[in-house]
Protein backbone atom coordinates (compact mmCIF):
# COMPACT_ATOMS: atom_id res chain seq x y z
CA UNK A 1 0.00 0.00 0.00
CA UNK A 2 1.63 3.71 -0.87
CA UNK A 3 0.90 6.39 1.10
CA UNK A 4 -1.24 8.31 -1.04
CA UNK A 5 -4.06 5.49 -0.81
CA UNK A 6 -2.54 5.10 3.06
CA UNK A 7 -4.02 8.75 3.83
CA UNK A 8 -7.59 8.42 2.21
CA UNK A 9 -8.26 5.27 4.14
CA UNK A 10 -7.24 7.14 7.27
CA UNK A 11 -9.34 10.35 6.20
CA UNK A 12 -12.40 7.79 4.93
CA UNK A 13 -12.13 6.48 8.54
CA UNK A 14 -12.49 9.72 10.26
CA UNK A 15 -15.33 11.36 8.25
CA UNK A 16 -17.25 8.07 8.52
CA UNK A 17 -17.24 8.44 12.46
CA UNK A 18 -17.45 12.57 12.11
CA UNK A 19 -20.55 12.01 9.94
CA UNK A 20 -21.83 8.50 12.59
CA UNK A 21 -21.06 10.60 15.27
CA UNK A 22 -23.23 13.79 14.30
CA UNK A 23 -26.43 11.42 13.72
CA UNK A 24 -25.91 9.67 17.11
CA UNK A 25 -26.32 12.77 18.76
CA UNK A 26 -29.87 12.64 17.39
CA UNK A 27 -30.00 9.74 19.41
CA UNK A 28 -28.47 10.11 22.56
CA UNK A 29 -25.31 12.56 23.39
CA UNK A 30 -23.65 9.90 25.11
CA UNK A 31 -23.26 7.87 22.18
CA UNK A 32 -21.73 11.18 20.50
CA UNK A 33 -19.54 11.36 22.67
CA UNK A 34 -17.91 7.94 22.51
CA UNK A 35 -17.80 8.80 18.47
CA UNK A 36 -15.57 11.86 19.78
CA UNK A 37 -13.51 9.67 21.75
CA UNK A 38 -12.89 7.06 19.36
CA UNK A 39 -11.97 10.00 16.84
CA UNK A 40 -9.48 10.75 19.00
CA UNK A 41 -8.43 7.58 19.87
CA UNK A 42 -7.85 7.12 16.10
CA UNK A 43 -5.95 9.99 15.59
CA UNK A 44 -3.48 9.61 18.63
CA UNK A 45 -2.70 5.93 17.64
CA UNK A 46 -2.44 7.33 13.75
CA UNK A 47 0.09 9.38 14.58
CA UNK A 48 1.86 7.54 17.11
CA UNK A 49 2.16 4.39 14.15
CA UNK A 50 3.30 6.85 11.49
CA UNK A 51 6.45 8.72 13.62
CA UNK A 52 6.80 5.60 14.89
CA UNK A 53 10.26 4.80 12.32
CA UNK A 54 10.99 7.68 11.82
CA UNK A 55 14.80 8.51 12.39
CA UNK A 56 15.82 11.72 10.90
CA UNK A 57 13.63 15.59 11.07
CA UNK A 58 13.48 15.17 7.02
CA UNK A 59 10.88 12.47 6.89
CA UNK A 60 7.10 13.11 7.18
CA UNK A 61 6.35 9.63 8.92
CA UNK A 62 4.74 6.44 7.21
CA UNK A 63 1.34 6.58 7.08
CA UNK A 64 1.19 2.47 6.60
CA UNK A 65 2.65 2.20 9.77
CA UNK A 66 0.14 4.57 10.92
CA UNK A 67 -2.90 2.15 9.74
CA UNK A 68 -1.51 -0.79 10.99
CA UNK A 69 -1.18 0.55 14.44
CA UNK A 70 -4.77 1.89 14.24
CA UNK A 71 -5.91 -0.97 13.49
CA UNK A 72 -4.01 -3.18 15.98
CA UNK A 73 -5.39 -0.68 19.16
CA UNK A 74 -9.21 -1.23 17.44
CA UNK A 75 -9.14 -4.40 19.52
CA UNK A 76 -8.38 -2.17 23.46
CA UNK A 77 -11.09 0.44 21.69
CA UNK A 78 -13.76 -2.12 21.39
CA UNK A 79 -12.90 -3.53 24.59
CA UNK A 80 -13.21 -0.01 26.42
CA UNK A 81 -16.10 1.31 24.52
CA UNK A 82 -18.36 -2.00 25.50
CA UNK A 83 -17.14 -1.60 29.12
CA UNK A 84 -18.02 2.34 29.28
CA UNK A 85 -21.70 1.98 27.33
CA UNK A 86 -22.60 -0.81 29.21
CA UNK A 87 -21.90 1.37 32.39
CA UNK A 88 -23.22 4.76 31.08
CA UNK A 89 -26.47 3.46 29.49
């Protein structure tokens, strides 16, 4: 995977939750507000993934590695999310 395609899967992800997370707050706000926390969830572990081999202040990061550690940390989110909406609700 290049980068290029790297970046609109990460940017695909976060406008589908932006967009999920605006209609849940039709529903309840609590629900919106686990859609904010698991935008920021994604973002932190985005970024954390793409400076993660990095070496040198001349390179922009990899935004593979990015993805990949997104996706790894999906399985804590899930985890945490189940724990706090079956405590909040």
């Amino acid at each position: 995977m290049e980068k290029k395609s790297a970046k609109l899967i990460y940017k695909l992800i976060f406008w589908f939750v932006l967009i999920v997370g605006v209609l849940l707050l039709f529903i309840h706000w609590k629900y919106s507000l686990c859609a904010v926390g698991v935008l920021l969830w994604n973002d932190a572990f985005y970024e954390k993934g793409c400076q993660e081999l990095v070496v040198d202040e001349w390179e922009t990061g990899y935004p593979t590695q990015g993805l990949r550690r997104m996706f790894q940390s999906w399985i804590w989110l899930v985890i945490i999310l189940a724990i706090l909406l079956f405590f909040i609700v």
